[in-house]
N, C-alpha and C. Protein backbone atom coordinates (compact mmCIF):
# COMPACT_ATOMS: atom_id res chain seq x y z
N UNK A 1 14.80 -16.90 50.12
CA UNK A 1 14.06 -15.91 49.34
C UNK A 1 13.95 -16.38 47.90
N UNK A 2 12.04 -16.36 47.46
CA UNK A 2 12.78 -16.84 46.10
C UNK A 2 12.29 -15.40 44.99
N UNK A 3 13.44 -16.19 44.02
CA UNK A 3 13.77 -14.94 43.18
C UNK A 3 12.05 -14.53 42.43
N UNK A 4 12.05 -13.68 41.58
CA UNK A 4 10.72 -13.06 41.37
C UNK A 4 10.98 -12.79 39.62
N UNK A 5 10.50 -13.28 38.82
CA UNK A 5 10.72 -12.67 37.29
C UNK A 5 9.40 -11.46 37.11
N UNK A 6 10.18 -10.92 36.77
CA UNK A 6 9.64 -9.69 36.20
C UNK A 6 8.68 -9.68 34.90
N UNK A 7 7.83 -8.97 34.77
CA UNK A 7 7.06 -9.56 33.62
C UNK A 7 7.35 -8.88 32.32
N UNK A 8 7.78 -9.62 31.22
CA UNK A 8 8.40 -8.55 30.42
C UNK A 8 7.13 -7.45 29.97
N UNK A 9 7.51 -6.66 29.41
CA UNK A 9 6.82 -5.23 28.82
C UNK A 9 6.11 -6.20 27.82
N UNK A 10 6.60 -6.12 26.98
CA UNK A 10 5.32 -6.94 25.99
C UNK A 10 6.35 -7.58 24.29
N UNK A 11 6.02 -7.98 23.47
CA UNK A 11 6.68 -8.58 22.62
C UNK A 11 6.86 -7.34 21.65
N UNK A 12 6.63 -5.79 21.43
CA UNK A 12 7.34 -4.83 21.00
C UNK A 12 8.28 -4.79 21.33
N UNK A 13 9.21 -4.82 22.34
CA UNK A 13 10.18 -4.52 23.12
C UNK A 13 11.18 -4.86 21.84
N UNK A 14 11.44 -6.04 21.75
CA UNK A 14 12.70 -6.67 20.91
C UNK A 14 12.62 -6.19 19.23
N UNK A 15 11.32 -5.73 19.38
CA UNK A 15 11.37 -5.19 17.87
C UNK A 15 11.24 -3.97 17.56
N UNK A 16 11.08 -3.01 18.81
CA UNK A 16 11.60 -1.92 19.14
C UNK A 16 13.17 -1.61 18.38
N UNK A 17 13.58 -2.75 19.79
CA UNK A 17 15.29 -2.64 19.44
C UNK A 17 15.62 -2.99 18.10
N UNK A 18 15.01 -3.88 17.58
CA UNK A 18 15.48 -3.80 16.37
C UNK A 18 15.38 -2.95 15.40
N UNK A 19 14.18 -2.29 15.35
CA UNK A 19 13.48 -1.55 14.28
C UNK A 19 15.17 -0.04 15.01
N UNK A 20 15.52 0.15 16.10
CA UNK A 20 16.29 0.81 16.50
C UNK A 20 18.31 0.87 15.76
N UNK A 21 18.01 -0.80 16.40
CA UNK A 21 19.77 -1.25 15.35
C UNK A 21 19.44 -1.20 13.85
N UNK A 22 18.76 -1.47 13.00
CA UNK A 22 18.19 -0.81 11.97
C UNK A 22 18.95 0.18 11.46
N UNK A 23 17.87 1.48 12.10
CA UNK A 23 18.26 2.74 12.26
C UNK A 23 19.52 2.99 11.96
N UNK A 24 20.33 2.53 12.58
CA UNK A 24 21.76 3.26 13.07
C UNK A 24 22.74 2.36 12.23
N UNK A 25 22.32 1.35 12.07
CA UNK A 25 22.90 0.60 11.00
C UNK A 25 23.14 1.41 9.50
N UNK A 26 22.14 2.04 9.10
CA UNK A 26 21.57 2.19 8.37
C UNK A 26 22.31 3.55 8.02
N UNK A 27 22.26 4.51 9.10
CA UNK A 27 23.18 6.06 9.58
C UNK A 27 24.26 5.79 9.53
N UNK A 28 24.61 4.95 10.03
CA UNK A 28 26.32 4.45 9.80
C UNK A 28 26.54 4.50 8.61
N UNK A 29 25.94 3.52 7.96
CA UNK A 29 26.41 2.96 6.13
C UNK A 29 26.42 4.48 5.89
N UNK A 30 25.47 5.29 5.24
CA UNK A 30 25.26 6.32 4.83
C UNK A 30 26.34 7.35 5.47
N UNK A 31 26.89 7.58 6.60
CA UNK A 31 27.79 8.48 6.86
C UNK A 31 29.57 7.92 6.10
N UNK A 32 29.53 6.16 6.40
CA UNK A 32 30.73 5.97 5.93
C UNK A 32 31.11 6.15 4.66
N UNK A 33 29.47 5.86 3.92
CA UNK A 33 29.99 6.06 2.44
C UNK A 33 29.82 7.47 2.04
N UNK A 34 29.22 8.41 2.45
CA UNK A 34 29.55 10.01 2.48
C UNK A 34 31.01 10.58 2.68
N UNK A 35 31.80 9.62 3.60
CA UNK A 35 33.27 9.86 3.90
C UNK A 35 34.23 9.07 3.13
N UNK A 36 33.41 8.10 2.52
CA UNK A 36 34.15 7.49 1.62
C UNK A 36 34.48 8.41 0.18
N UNK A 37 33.12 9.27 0.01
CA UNK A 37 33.15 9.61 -1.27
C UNK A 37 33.56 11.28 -1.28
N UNK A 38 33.97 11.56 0.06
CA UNK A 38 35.00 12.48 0.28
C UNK A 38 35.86 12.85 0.19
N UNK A 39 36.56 11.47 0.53
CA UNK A 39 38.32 10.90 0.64
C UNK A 39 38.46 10.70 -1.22
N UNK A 40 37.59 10.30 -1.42
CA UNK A 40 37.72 10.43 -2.92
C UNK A 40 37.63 11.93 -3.69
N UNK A 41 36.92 11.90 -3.33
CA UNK A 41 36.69 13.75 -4.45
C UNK A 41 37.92 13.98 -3.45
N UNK A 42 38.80 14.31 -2.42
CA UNK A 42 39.96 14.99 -2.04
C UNK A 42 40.85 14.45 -3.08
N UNK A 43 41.27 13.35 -3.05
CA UNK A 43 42.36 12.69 -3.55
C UNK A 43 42.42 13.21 -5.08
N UNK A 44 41.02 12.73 -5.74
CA UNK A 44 41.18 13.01 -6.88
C UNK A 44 41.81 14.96 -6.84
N UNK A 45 41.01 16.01 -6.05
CA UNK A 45 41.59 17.21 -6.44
C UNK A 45 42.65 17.43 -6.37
N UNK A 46 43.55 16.89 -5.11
CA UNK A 46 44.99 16.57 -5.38
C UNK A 46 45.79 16.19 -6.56
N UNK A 47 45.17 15.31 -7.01
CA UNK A 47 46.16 14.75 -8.28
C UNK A 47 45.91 15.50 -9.32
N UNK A 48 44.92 16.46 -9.68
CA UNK A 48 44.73 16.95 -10.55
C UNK A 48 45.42 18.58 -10.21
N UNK A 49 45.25 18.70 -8.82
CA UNK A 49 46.48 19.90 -8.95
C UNK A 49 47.68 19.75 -9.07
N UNK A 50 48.25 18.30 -8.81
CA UNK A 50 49.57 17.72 -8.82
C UNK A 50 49.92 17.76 -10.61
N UNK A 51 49.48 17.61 -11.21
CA UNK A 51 49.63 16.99 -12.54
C UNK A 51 49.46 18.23 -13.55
């Protein structure tokens, strides 16, 4: 039996995905540094109630 390739969808496909990892790349950064600058404003209110 011989094997059969499939025909790809078309040359969007990969830049789909990318335009996709992008995205989320992108949501990531922006959420970590939102939590980054969280952990900060906490800390700092701590020390300033500490003090």
């Amino acid at each position: 039996m011989a094997e059969q390739k499939t025909p790809s969808k078309s040359k969007s496909a990969p830049a789909g995905r990318e335009d996709r990892l992008k995205a989320a790349l992108k949501a990531n950064l922006a959420r970590r540094k939102a939590q980054a600058k969280a952990r900060t404003a906490q800390a700092d209110a701590e020390n300033d109630n500490k003090g």
